[in-house]
Structures are given as C-alpha cells and as structure tokens.
Protein backbone atom coordinates (compact mmCIF):
# COMPACT_ATOMS: atom_id res chain seq x y z
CA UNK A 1 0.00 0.00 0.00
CA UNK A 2 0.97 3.48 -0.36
CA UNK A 3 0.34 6.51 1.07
CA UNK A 4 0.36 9.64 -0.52
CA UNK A 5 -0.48 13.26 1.22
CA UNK A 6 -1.65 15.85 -0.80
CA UNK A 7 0.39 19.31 -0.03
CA UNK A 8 -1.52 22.39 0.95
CA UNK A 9 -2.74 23.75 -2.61
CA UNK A 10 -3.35 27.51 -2.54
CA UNK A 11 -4.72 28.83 -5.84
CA UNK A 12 -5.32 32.83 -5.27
CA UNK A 13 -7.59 34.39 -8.17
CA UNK A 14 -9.05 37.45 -8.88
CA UNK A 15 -12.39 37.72 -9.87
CA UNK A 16 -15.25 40.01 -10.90
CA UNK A 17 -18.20 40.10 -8.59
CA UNK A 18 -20.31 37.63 -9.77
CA UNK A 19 -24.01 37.23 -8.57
CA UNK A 20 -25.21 34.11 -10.88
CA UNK A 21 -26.11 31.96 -8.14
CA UNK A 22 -27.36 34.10 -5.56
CA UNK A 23 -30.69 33.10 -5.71
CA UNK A 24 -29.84 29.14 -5.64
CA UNK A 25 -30.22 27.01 -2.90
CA UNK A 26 -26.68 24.90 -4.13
CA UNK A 27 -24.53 24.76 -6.32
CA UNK A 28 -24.56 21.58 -8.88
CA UNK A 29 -20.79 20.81 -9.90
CA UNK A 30 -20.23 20.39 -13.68
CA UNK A 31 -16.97 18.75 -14.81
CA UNK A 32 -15.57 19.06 -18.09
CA UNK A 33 -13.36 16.30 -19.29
CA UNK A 34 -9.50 16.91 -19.86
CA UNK A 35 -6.18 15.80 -21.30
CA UNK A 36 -3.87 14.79 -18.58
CA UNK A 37 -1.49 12.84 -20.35
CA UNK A 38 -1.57 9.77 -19.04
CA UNK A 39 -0.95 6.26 -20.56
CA UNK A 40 -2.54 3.84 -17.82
CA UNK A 41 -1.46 0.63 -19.35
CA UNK A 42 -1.51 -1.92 -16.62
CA UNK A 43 -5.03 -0.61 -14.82
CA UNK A 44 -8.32 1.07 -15.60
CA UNK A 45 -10.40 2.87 -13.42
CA UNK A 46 -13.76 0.97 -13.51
CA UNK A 47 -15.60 2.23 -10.90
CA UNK A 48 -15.96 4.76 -7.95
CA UNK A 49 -17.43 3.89 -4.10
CA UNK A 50 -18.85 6.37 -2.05
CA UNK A 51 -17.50 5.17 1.50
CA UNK A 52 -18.55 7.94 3.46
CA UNK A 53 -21.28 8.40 6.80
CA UNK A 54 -22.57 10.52 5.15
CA UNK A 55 -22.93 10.36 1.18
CA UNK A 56 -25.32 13.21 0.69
CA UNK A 57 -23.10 15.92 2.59
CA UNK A 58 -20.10 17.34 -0.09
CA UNK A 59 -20.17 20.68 1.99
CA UNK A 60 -20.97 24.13 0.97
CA UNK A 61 -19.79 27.53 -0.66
CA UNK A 62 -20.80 31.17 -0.39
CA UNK A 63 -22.36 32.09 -3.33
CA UNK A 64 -23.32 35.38 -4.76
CA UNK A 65 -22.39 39.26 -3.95
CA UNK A 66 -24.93 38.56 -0.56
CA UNK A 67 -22.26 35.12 0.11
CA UNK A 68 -24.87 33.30 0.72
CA UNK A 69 -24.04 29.51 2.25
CA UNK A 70 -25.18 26.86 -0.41
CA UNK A 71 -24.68 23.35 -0.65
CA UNK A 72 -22.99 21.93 -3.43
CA UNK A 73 -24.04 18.93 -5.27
CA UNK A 74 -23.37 16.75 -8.65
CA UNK A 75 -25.47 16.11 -10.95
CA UNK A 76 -26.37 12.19 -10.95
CA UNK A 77 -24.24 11.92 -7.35
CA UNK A 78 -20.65 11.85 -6.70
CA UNK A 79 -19.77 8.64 -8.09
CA UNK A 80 -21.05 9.19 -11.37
CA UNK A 81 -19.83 12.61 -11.99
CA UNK A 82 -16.00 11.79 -10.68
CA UNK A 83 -15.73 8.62 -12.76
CA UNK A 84 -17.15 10.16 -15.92
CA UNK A 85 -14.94 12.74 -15.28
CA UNK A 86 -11.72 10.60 -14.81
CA UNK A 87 -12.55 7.94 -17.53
CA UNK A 88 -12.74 10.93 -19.89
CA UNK A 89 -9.23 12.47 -18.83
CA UNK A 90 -6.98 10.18 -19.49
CA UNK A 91 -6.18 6.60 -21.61
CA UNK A 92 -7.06 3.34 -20.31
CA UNK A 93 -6.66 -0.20 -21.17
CA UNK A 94 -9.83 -2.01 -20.34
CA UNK A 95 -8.30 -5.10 -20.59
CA UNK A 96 -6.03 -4.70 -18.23
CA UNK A 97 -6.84 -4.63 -14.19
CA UNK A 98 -9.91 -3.20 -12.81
CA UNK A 99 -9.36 -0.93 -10.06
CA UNK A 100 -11.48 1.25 -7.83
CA UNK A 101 -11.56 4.29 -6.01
CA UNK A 102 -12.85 4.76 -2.72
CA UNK A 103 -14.27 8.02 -1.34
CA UNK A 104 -13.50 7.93 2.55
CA UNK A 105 -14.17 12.23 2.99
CA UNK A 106 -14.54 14.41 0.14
CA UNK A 107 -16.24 17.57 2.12
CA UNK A 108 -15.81 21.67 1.16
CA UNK A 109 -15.86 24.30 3.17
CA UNK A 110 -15.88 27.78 3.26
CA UNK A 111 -14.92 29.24 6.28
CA UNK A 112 -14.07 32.81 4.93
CA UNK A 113 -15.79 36.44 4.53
CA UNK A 114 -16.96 37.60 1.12
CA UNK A 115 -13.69 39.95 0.42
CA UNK A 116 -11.49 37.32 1.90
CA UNK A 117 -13.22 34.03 0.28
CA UNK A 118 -11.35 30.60 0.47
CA UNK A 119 -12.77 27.46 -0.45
CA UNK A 120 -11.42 24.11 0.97
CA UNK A 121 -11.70 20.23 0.23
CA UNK A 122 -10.64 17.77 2.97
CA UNK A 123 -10.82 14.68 0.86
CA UNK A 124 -9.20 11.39 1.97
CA UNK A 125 -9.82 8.43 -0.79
CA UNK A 126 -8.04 5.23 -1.62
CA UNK A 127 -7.36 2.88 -4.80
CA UNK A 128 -8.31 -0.58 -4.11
CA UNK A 129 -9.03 -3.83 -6.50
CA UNK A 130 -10.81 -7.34 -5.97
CA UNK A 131 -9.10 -10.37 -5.64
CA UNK A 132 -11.27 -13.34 -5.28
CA UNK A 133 -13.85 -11.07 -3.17
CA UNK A 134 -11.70 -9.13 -1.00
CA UNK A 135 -10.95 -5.46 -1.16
CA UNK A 136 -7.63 -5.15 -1.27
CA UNK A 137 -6.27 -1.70 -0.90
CA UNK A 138 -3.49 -0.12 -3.46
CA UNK A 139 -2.62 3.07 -2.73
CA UNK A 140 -4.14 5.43 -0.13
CA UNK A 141 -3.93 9.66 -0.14
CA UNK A 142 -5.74 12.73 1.58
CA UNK A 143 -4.97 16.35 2.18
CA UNK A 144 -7.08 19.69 1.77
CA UNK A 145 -6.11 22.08 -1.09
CA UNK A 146 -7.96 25.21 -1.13
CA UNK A 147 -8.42 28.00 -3.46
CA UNK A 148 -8.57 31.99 -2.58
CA UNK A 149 -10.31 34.87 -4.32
CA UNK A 150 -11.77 38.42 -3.84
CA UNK A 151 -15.41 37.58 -4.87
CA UNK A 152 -17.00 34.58 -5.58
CA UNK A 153 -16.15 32.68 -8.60
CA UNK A 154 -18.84 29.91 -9.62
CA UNK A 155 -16.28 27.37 -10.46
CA UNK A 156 -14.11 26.95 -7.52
CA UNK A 157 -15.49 23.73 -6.48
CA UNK A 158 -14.90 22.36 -10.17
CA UNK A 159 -11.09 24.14 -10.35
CA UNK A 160 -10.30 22.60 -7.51
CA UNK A 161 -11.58 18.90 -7.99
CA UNK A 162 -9.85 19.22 -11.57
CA UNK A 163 -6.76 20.17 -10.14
CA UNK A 164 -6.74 17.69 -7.37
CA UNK A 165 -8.09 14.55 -9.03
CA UNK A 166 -5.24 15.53 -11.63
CA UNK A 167 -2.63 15.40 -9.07
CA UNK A 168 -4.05 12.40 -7.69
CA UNK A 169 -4.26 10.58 -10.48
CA UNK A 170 -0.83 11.30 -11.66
CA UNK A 171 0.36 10.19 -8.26
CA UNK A 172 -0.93 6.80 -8.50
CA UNK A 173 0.20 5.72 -12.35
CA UNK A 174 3.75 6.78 -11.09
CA UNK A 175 3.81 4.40 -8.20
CA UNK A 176 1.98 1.72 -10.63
CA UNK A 177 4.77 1.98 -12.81
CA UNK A 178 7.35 2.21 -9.96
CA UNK A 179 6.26 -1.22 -8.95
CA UNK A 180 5.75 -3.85 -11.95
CA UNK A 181 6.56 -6.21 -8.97
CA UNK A 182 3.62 -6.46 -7.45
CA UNK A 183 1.22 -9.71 -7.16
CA UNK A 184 -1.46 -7.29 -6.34
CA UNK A 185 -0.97 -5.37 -9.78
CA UNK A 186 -0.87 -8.92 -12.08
CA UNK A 187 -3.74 -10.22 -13.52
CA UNK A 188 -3.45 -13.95 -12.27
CA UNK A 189 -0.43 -16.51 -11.59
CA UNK A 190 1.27 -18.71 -14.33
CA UNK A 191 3.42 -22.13 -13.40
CA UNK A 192 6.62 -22.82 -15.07
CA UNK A 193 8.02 -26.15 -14.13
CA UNK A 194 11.91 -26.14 -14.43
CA UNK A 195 13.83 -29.10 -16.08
CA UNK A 196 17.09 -30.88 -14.34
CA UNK A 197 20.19 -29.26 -15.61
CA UNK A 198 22.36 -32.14 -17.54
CA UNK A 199 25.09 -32.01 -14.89
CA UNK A 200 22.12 -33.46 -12.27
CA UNK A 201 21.63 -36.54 -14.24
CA UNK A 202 25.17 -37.69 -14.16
CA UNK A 203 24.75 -39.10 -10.41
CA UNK A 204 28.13 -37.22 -9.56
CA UNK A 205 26.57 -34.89 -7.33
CA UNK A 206 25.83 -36.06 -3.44
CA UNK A 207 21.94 -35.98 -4.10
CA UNK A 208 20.38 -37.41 -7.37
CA UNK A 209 18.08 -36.42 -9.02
CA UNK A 210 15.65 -38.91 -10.42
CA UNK A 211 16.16 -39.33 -14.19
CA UNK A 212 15.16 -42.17 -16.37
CA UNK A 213 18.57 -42.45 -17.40
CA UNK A 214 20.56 -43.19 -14.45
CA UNK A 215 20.29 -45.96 -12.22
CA UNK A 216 20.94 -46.42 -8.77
CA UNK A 217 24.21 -48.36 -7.64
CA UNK A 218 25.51 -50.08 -4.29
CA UNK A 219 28.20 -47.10 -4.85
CA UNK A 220 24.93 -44.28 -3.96
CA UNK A 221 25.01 -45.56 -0.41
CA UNK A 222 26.87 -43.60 1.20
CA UNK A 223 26.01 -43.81 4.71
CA UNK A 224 27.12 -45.84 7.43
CA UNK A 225 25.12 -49.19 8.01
CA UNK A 226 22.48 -49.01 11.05
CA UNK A 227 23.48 -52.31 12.55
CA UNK A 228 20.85 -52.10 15.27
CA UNK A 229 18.42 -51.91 11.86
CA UNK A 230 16.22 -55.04 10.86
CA UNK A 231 16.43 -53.87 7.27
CA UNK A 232 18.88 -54.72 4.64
CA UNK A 233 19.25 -51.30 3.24
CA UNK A 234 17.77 -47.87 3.73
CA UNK A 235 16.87 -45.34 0.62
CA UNK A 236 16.59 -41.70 1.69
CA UNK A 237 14.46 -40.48 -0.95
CA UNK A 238 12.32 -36.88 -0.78
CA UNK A 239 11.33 -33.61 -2.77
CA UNK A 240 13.71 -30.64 -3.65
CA UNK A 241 11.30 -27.86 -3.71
CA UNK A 242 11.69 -24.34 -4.37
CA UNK A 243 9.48 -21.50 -5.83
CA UNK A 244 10.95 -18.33 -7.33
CA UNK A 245 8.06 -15.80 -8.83
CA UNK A 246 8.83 -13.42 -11.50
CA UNK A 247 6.89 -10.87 -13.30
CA UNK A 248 5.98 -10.85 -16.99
CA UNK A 249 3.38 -9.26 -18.73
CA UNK A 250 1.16 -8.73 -15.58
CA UNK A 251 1.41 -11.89 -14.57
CA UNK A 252 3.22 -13.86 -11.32
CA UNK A 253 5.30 -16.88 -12.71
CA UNK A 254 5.93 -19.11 -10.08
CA UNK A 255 9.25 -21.25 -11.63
CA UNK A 256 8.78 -24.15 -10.02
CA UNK A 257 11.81 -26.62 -9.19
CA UNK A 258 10.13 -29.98 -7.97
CA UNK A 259 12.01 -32.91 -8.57
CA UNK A 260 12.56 -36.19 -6.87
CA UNK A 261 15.67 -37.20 -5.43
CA UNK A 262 17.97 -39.85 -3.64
CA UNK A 263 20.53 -37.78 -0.60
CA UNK A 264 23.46 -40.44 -0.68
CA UNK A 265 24.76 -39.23 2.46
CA UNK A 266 21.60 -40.61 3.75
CA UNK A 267 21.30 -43.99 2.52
CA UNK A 268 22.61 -46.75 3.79
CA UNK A 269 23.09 -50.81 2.85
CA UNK A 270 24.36 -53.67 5.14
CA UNK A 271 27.66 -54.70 3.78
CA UNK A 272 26.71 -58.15 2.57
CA UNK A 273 23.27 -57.90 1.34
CA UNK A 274 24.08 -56.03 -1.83
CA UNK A 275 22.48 -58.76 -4.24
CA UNK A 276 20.58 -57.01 -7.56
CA UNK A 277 17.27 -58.13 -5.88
CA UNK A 278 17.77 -55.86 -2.78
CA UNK A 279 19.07 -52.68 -5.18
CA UNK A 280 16.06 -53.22 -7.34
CA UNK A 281 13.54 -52.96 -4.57
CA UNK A 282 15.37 -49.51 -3.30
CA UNK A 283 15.41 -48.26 -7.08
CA UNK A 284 11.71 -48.88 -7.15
CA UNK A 285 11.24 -47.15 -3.88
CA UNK A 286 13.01 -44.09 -5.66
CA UNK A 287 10.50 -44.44 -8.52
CA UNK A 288 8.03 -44.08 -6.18
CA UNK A 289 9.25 -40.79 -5.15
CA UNK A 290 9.86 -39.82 -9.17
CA UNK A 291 5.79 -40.55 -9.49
CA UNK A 292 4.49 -38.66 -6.56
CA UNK A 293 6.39 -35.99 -7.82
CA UNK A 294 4.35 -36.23 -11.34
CA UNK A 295 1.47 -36.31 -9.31
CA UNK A 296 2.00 -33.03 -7.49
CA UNK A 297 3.20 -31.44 -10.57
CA UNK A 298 0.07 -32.32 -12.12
CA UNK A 299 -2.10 -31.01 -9.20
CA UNK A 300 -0.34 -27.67 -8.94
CA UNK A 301 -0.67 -26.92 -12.73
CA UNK A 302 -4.79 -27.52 -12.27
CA UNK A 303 -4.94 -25.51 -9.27
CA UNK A 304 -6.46 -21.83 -9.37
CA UNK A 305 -4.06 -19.59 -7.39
CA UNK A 306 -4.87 -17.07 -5.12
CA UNK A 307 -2.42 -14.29 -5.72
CA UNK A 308 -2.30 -13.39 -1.97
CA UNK A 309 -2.48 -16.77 -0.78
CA UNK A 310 -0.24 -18.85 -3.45
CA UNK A 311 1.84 -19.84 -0.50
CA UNK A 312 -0.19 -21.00 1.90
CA UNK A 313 -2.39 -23.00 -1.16
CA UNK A 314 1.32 -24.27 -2.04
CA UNK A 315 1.95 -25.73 0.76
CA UNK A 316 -1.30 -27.29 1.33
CA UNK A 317 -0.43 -29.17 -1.85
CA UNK A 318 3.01 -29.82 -0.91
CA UNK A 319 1.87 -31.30 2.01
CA UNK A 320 -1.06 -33.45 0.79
CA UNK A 321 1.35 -34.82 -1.43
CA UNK A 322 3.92 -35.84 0.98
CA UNK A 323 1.67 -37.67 3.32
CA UNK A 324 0.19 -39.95 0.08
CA UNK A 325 3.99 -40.41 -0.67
CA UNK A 326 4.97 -42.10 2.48
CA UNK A 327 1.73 -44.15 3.19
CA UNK A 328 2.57 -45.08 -0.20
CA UNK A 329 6.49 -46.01 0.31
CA UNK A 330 5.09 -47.59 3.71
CA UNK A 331 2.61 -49.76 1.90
CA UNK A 332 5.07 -50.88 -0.63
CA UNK A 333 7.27 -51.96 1.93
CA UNK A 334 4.51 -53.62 3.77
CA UNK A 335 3.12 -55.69 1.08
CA UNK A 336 6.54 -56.72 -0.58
CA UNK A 337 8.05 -57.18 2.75
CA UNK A 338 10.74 -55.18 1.99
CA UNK A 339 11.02 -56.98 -1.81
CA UNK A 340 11.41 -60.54 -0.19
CA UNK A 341 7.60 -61.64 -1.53
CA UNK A 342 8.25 -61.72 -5.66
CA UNK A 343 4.89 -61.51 -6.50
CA UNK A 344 4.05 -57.81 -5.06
CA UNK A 345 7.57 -56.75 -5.82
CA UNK A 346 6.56 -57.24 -9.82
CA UNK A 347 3.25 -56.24 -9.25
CA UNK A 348 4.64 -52.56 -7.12
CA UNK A 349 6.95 -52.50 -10.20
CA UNK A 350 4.35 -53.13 -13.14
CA UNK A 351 2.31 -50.18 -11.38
CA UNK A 352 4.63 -47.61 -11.10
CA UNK A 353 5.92 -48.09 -14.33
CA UNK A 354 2.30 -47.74 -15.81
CA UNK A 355 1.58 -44.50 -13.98
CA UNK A 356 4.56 -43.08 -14.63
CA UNK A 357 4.43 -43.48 -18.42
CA UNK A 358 0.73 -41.67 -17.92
CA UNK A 359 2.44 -38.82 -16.09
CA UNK A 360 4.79 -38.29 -18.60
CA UNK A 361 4.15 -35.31 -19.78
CA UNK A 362 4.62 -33.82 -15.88
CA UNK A 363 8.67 -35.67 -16.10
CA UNK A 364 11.29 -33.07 -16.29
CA UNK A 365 13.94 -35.25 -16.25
C-alpha cells in the first residue's frame, strides 16, 4: 500500500463580482473532461465507491455578492460525476486490471468572509481492486487544497476537484509503474516447471536427481550401516522444492523446481546384502518418489491460485502430497516385505511403471 499526502494547494484568483447563483439554494458541480497525459497501461479505473457516513453531505460555498451559504451537489451523485470525469481524462486499457476508487471524505468548506473568500476540500480516498472477493487496498492519499479569491467565482469547487483529481491521479500511475513487482498489480499466476540441468543426471553430485537415465548403484550408499536396523538397506528419498516468482506481462510466474531425489549421504546398505534383488527394490522405492512428484506437478498446474495466498495454497499441496507419498512407500514396503515376496515386488513394479508413463508429460527429467 501506499500513502500519498496531498500538499496544501493555494490557488489565489481574482475575480469580478459575480451574482449568478445568488438566488440558488446549491450549487450543482459540472466537470468538463481533460487531457492529462496519461498512458494507464496496466489498470483502468472501472468504478468509484462512495465510503462515506454521510454520502449526501459534499459541503458548501458562499455564493453570490450577498455570500450566501449553499450546498454543493453533482449532478447524478458523486460517483457518477467523478468517474465520468476521470474515464474521460486520461487513456485506459480495459483489458487490463480493474481498479477502484474509494471516497472515505470528500467535504468543502468555506470558512471565509466575502472579500477574503477561500474554499477548501478535505478529501481522503483510496485505490483498491478485488481479488477473489476481498478489497484489497493499493494506494491510499488525503490532504485539503484550497483556493482563494476576492469575490466569488462559480467554479471553484470544479477548479479545484480538476486540479486535485489531476494530481491524484498522476500520483498513482507513477507508483503503478514504480512497482511492476507487485502480485497485487498482475492479472493472475502462471506455473513454469523447471527441467534438471544435464550435470544433475550424471549421479556425480551427493543428491540425485531422479532421471530415467541413471540408475541407482551399491556405490549411492553412502552412509554408514544401522546395525541395530532389521532392514537390509535404507533409501533416503524426498522432494527438492523451491518456488521463485517473476513478473511478466502482468502476470506472477511461479518457476517451479520440484524434482525427486535420492541424498546419498543418507542412505545406507548392510555390507553383505548387496544382491541385484535388494538394489532393485530400493530403485523402485526411488521411482516411487519420481511418481508422486508427477502427481504433485500435475495437481499444482490444475490448481487456481490465489495471488495473496499462493503460499499457503502451495503448501497445502506440498503437504497433501507428501503424506500420500509415504503411506505409499510404507505400503510398498509392507506388502513386498521389503522386496522378499516376488509376486508384489513385480506387481509394485508393473504399477509404477504404468503410472509413470501416464504422467509423462509432468517428467522433467
């Protein structure tokens, strides 16, 4: 969010004595469109909220030679007059971002005498946007510019909205296009899925990561041998996450890096039970790892993302994913008994093999 005070604007004018609206009750404001020279290329301003306590209160002016006190209105209401008048002032993109304006005080006064006149505005307003029903707030600013003249000019109300919602306006496109970099300024979030660099497939490295063209050898095992283990051989197989968002064309890309992989340092095998049996049971429980890893890819690039809540929806995923992996690395060594019973050893590997070829299009290997 930013916040953005308006200085003190002091506009002193002289005027003929003018007596047009002496015998009105208020004045209706009238705003002419103008050309502020702006290119807003990344927003539009779609709408305008009145916020206030009281809507039907924009203040009042003296008016006349007698300075008489009359309110001052807009024809249609305040919303309708600003935003006609700000659509009509400068470009916009309406397929870009739809953003608001809220109206939090917008009141005039006129505290002065007739040959000392000054008329004030004490607005406060704010830019805001909707993200998936929430008002999220952009860009907040306030202050109270007045204007000063001998006599009583009709149009000071409309000089100094003009001048104001100019400034205002101004204010905000800079800091838009001061920060590109923000999720709340993208249109939606995008999922690019990085592929393993060559030098990870060569199994060189202390953690591996999965690639249909490496296999695992005795020589991966790099820990020391639990002897107090009943097992045979350990695998330490997990996910390397990480998430890195850029920004292109008003939209978050998350580049993903999701991959499956085997720590070395980690794994362990007894001495003298490296037969091909054992190592093709802990391969398979790495190809287990390589599939839930499809799986989650595939899940993240059907999810929706919230762009204020991509992390926490992340990790939901993330961890969803993680539990079904080990009740499924659990189960496998459960049913093969640790790859000892043939039968569900071939039918563990005739699975994974099948549902991996069906996730193929989610490998990045």
């Amino acid at each position: 969010m930013n916040l953005m005070n308006l200085r003190l604007i002091t506009f002193l004018i002289l005027f003929p004595v003018l007596d047009l609206l002496a015998q009105n009750n208020n004045h209706i404001v009238h705003l002419k469109p103008e050309e502020w020279n702006i290119q807003a290329n990344s927003y539009y301003i779609c709408g305008i909220s009145d916020k206030r306590h009281d809507p039907d209160n924009n203040g009042k002016m003296m008016s006349g030679m007698s300075g008489k006190v009359v309110n001052i209105d807009f024809d249609g209401g305040l919303e309708k007059a600003l935003l006609e008048f700000i659509q009509s002032s400068f470009t916009q993109d309406t397929s870009s971002i739809p953003v608001w304006i809220g109206i939090d005080e917008f009141v005039f006064k006129d505290p002065g005498t007739y040959m000392k006149h000054t008329l004030s505005l004490n607005f406060k307003l704010h830019y805001y946007r909707i993200i998936d029903g929430n008002e999220i707030e952009l860009f907040q600013t306030s202050g109270i510019p007045q204007m000063s003249a001998r006599g009583i000019p009709p149009d000071m109300p409309e000089t100094i909205i003009r001048q104001t919602f100019k400034q205002i306006a101004k204010s905000f496109d800079d800091w838009v296009k001061a920060n590109p970099n923000q999720p709340t300024l993208c249109k939606g979030i995008s999922v690019n899925f990085l592929s393993i660099n060559p030098e990870d497939k060569s199994g060189k490295n202390d953690t591996i990561l999965w690639s249909s063209e490496y296999k695992l050898k005795w020589a991966d095992f790099q820990s020391s041998p639990d002897k107090k283990s009943p097992f045979s051989a350990l695998s330490h197989c997990l996910f390397d996450y990480k998430s890195v968002p850029t920004f292109e064309n008003q939209m978050m890309v998350l580049n993903i890096r999701i991959f499956a992989c085997f720590a070395k340092k980690g794994s362990w095998v007894q001495s003298d039970k490296k037969q091909d049996i054992l190592l093709s049971h802990e391969q398979l429980h790495f190809d287990i790892c390589e599939l839930y890893v499809r799986r989650l890819r595939k899940k993240i690039s059907e999810t929706k993302f919230n762009l204020l809540h991509s992390d926490v929806q992340f990790k939901e995923l993330f961890d969803e994913a993680w539990k079904s992996y080990q009740d499924a690395q659990n189960r496998y060594d459960e049913e093969s008994e640790h790859g000892l019973v043939d039968e569900y050893q071939k039918s563990w590997a005739t699975q994974v093999r099948i549902e991996l070829d069906e996730l193929k299009e989610f490998a990045k290997d």
